[in-house]
Protein backbone atom coordinates (compact mmCIF):
# COMPACT_ATOMS: atom_id res chain seq x y z
CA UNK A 1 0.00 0.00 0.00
CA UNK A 2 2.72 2.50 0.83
CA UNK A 3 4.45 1.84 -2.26
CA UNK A 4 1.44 2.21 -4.57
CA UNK A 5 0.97 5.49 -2.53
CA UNK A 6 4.48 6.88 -3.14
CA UNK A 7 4.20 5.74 -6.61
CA UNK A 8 0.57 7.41 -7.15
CA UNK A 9 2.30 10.82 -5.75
CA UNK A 10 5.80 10.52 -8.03
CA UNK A 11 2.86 10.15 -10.74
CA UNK A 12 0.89 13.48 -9.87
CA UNK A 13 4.44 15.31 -9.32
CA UNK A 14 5.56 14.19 -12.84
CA UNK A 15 2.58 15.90 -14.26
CA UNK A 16 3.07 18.76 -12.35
CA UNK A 17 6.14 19.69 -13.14
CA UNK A 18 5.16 18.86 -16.89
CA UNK A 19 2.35 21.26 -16.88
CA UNK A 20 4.45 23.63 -15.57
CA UNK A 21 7.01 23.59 -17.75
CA UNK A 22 4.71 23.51 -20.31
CA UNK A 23 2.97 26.82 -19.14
CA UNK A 24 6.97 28.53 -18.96
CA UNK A 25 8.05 27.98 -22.18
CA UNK A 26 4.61 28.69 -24.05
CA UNK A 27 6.43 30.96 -27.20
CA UNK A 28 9.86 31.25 -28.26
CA UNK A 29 10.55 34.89 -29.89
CA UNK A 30 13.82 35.69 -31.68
CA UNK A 31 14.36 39.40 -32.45
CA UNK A 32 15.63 39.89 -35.53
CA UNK A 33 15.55 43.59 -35.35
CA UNK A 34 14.61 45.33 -32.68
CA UNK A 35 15.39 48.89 -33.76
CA UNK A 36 13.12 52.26 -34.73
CA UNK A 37 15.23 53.59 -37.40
CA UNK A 38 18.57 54.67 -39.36
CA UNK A 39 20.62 50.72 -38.77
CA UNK A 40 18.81 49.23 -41.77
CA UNK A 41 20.57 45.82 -40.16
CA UNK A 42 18.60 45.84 -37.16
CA UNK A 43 15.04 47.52 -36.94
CA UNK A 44 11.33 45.88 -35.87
CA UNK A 45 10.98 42.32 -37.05
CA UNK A 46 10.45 39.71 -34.36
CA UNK A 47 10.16 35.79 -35.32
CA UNK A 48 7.72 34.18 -33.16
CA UNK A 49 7.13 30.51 -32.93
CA UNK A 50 5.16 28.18 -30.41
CA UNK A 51 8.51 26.60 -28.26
CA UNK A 52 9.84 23.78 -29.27
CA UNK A 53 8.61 24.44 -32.76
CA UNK A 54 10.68 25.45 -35.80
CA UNK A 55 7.61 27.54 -37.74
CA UNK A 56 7.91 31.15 -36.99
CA UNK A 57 5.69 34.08 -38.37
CA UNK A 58 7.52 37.69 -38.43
CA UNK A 59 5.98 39.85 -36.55
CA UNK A 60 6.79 43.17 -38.57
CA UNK A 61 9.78 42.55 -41.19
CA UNK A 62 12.15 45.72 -40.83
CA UNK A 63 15.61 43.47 -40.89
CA UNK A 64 15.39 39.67 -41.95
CA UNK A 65 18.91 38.32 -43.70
CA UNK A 66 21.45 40.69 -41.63
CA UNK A 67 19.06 39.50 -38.39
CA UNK A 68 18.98 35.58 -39.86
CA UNK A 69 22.48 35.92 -40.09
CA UNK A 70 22.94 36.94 -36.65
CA UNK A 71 20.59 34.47 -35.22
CA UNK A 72 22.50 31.82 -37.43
CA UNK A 73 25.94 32.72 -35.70
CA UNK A 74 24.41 32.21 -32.14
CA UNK A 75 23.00 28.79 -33.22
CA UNK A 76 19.67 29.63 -33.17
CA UNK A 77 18.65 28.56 -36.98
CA UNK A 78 20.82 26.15 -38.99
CA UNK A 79 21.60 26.60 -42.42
CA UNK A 80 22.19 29.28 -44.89
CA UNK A 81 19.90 32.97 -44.74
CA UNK A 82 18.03 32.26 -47.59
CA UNK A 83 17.63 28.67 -47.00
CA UNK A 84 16.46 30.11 -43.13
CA UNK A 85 14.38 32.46 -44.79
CA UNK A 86 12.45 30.39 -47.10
CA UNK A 87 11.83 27.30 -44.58
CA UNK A 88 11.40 28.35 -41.20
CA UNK A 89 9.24 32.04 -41.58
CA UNK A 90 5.76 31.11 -42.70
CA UNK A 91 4.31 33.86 -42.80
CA UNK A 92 4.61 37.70 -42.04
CA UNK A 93 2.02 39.82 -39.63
CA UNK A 94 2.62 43.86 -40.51
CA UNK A 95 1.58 46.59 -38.27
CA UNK A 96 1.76 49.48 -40.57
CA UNK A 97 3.22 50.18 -43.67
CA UNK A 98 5.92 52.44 -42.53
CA UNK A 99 9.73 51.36 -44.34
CA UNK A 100 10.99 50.67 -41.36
CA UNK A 101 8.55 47.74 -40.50
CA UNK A 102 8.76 46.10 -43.97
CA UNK A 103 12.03 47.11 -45.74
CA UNK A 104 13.11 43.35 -45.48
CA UNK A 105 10.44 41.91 -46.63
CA UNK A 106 10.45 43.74 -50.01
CA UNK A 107 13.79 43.57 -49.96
CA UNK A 108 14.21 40.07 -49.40
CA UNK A 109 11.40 38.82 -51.77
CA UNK A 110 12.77 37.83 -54.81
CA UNK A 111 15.13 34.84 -52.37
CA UNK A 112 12.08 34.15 -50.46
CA UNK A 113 9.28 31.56 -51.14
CA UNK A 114 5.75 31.69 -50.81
CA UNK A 115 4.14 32.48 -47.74
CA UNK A 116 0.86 34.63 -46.99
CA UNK A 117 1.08 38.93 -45.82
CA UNK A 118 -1.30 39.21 -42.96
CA UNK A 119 -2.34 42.39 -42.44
CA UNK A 120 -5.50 44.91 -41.54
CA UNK A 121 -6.48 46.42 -44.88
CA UNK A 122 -5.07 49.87 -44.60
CA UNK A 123 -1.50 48.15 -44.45
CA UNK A 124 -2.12 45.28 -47.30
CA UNK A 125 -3.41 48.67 -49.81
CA UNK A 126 -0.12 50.33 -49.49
CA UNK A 127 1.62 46.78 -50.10
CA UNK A 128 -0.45 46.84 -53.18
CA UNK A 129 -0.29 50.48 -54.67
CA UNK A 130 2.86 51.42 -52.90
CA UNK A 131 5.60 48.88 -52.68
CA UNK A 132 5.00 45.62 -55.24
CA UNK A 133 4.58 48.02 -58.05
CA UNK A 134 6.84 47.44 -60.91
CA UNK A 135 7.53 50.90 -60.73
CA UNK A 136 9.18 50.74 -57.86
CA UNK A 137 9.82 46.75 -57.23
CA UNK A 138 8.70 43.37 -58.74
CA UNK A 139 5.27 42.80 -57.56
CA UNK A 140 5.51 39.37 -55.97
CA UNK A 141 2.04 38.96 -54.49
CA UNK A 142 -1.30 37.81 -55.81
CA UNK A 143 -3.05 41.26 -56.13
CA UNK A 144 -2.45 44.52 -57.66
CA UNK A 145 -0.51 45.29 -60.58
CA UNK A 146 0.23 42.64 -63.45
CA UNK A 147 1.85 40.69 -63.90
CA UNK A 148 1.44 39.38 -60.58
CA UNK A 149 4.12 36.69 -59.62
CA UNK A 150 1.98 35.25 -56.73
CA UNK A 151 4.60 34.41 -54.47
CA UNK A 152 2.84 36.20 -51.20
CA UNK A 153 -0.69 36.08 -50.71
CA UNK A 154 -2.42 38.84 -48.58
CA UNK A 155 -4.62 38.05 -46.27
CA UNK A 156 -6.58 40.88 -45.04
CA UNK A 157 -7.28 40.90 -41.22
CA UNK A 158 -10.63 42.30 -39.45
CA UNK A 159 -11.02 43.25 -36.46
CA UNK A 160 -12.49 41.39 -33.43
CA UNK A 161 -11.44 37.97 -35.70
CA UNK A 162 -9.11 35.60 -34.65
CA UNK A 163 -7.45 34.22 -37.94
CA UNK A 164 -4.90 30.90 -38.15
CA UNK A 165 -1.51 31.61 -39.19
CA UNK A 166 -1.16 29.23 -41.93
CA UNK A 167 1.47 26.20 -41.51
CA UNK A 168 1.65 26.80 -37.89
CA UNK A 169 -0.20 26.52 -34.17
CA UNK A 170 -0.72 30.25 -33.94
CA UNK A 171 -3.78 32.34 -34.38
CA UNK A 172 -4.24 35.82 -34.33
CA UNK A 173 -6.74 39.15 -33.49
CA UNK A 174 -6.07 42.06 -34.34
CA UNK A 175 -6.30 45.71 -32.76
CA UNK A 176 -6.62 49.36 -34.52
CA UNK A 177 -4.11 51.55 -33.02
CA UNK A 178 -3.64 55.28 -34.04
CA UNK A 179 0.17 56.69 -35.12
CA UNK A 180 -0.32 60.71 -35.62
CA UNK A 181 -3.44 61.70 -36.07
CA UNK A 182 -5.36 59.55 -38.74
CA UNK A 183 -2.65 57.05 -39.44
CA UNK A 184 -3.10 53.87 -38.45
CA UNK A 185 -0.96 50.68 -36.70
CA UNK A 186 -1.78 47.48 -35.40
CA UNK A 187 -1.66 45.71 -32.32
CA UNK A 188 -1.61 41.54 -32.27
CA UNK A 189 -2.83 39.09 -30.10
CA UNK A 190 -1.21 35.93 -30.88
CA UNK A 191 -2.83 32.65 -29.61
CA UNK A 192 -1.48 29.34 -29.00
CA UNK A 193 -4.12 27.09 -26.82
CA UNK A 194 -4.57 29.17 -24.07
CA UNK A 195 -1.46 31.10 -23.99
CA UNK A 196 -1.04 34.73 -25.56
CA UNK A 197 1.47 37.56 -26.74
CA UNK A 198 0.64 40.81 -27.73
CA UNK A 199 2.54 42.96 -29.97
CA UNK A 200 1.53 46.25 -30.52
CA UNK A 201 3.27 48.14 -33.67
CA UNK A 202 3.94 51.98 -33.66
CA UNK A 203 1.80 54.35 -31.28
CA UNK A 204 0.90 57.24 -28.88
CA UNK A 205 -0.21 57.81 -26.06
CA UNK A 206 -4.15 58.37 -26.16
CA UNK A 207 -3.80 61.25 -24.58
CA UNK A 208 -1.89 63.06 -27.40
CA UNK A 209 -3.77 61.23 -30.30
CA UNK A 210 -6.91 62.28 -29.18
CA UNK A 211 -8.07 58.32 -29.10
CA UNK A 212 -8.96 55.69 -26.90
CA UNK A 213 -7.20 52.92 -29.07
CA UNK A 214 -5.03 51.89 -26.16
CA UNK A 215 -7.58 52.15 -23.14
CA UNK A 216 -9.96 49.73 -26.07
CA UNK A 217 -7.01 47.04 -26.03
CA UNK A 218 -6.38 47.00 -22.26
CA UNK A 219 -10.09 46.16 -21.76
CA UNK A 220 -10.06 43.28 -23.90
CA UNK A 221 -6.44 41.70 -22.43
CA UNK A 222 -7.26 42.45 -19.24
CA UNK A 223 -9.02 39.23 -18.50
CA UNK A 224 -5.65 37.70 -19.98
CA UNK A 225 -3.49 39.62 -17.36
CA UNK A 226 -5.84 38.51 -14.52
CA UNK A 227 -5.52 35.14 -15.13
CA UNK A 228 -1.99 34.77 -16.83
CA UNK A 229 -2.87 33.73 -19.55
CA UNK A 230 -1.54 36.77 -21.57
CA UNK A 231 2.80 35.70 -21.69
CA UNK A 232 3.97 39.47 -22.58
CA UNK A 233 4.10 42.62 -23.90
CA UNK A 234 5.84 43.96 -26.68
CA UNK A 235 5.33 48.11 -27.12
CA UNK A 236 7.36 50.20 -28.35
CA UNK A 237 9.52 53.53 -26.40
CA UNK A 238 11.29 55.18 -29.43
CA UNK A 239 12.19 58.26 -27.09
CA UNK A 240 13.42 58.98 -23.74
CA UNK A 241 11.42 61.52 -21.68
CA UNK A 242 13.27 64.26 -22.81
CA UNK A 243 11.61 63.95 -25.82
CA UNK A 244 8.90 67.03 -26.38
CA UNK A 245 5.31 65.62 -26.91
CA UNK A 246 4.68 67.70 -29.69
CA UNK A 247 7.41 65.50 -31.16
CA UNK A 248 6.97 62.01 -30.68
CA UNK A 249 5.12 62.13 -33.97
CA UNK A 250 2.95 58.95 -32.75
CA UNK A 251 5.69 57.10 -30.19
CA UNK A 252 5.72 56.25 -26.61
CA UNK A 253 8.58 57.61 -24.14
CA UNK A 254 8.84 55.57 -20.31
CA UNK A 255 6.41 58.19 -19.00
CA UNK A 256 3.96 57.47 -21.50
CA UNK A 257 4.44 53.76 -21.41
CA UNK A 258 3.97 53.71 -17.46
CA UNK A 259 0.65 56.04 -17.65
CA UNK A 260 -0.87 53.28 -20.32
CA UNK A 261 0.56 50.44 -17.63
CA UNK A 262 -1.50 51.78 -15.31
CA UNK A 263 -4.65 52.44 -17.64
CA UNK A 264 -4.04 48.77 -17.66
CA UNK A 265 -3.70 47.88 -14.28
CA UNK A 266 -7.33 49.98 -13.53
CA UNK A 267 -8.77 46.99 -15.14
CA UNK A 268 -6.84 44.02 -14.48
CA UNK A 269 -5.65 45.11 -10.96
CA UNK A 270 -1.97 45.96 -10.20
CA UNK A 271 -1.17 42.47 -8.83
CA UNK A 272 -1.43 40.56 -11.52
CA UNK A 273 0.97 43.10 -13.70
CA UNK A 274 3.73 42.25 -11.20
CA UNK A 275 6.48 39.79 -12.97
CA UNK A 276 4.54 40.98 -16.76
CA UNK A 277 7.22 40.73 -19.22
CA UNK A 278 6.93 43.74 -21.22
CA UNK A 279 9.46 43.85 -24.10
CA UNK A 280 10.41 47.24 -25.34
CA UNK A 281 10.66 47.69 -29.04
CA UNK A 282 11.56 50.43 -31.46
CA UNK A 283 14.19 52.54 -29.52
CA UNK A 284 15.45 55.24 -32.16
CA UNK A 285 19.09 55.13 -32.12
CA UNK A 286 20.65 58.09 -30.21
CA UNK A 287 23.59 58.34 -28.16
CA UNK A 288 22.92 57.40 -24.61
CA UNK A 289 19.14 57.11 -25.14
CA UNK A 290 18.87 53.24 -24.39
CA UNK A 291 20.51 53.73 -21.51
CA UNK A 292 18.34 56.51 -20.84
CA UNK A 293 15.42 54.57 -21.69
CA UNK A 294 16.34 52.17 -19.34
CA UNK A 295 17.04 53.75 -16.02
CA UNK A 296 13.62 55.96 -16.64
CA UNK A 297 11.71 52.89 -16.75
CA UNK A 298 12.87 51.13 -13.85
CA UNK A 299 12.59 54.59 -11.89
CA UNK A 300 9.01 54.66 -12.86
CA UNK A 301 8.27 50.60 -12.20
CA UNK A 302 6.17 51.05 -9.91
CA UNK A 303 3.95 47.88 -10.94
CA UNK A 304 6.95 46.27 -10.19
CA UNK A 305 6.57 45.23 -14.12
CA UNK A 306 9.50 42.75 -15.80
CA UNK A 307 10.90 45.16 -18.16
CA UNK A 308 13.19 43.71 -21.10
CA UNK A 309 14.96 45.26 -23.85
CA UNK A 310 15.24 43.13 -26.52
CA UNK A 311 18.94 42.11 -28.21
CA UNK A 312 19.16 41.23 -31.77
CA UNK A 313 19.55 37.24 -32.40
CA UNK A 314 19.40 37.02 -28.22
CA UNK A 315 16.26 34.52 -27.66
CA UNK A 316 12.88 35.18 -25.39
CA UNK A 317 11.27 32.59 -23.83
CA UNK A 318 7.80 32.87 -22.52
């Protein structure tokens, strides 16, 4: 009896631990760029993958070969770029059609192979009538000018619908967010079972764009936070707080970011924000501003948040 009893509880610690190292190492995210602007090798494109998987979608596509590269040289993919970049990205989810969110996926497409553009309309029209024009590139996708080569296919994104991400275990919903004034980004909530990331692309605070895009999202993750289900945060800080309001021309600083943290913890409560990864994206290049960047956000922590900013080809785990 005692033996079956021991045995029973080595049985129901096994599975335990399993669940809970299932539940730790939900995504795996590999920054490929994690930059706002002027380093063409190293701005916004993040490949995301359920762990333990090797199908990644790019979430936003500033940098792929010089970031491939990099993640190739820490041992993270195996094989050549554009063997890398054909096999293992299925797929590409763009916040806004700003250059330096897309540059290397235009740039890249004639070595790549086919894979769908996910996108909210606004974004997949300037793919169409902007970019893959022959005027000013081969158009490789399915729509727009002829001839078409077909190798992407756009799929246009609505909101409040969660869409699979083809050849992979990922869905997705998507968010409006506002970027100065009228233009638009995007913000993605990536699903895998019952575990979520959200990526939000370019955008200010609601205070300064006159909108309530941001206070619309943290209602509908909140429920994630509370019961931690939602794995992190990615949102950009492209300026320290130095930076005037009147020119953040759509961009966060760390006292923006913390007043929208705690628009957030109004409806998810500030207990379960405690330990919340929240990546930072999109730093502009400036001397000393990361570092700047940096020591203003843990100053203003208050929520006692887990604040990371991302390295190129340096792994995240969630």
């Amino acid at each position: 009896m005692a033996i079956t009893r021991i045995y029973y509880y080595f049985c129901v610690l096994i599975m335990i631990t399993a669940g809970t190292t299932t539940a730790q190492t939900a995504f795996r995210v590999i920054p490929l760029g994690v930059k706002g602007g002027s380093d063409e090798s190293n701005l916004s494109a993040y490949a995301l993958a359920v762990k333990g998987t090797e199908n990644y979608v790019c979430l936003d596509a500033g940098t792929l070969h010089a970031g491939i590269r990099k993640a190739i040289e820490a041992n993270l993919f195996t094989g050549d770029p554009a063997a890398v970049l054909k096999t293992n990205i299925k797929g590409y989810l763009i916040t806004h059609p700003h250059l330096d969110h897309l540059s290397g996926l235009i740039i890249n497409s004639p070595d790549d192979g086919p894979k769908p553009i996910y996108a909210l309309p606004f974004c997949l029209n300037a793919f169409r009538d902007k970019y893959f024009t022959w005027q000013t590139w081969g158009n490789f996708t399915n729509e727009g000018e002829k001839p078409q080569l077909g190798k992407y296919h756009y799929v246009p994104l609505a909101i409040g619908k969660e869409t699979p991400l083809e050849q992979t275990d990922l869905h997705v919903r998507p968010f409006f967010l506002s970027h100065t004034g009228p233009n638009l980004s995007t913000a993605f909530l990536i699903r895998h079972g019952d575990n979520h990331i959200l990526y939000l692309g370019d955008t200010g605070p609601d205070a300064i764009e006159k909108s309530n895009a941001l206070q619309q999202l943290w209602k509908e993750v909140a429920p994630l936070v509370k019961s931690k289900k939602l794995r992190a945060i990615f949102m950009e800080v492209s300026f320290a707080n130095e930076q005037s309001d009147h020119l953040l021309f759509g961009h966060l600083t760390p006292r923006h970011l913390m007043t929208e943290m705690a628009v957030l913890a109004q409806y998810a409560g500030t207990e379960p924000l405690k330990g919340l990864p929240v990546v930072i994206t999109h730093i502009k290049p400036a001397p000393g501003r990361e570092q700047a960047i940096r020591t203003q956000l843990d100053h203003l922590n208050t929520l006692k948040l887990n604040i990371i900013i991302p390295q190129q080809a340096t792994p995240l785990d969630f």
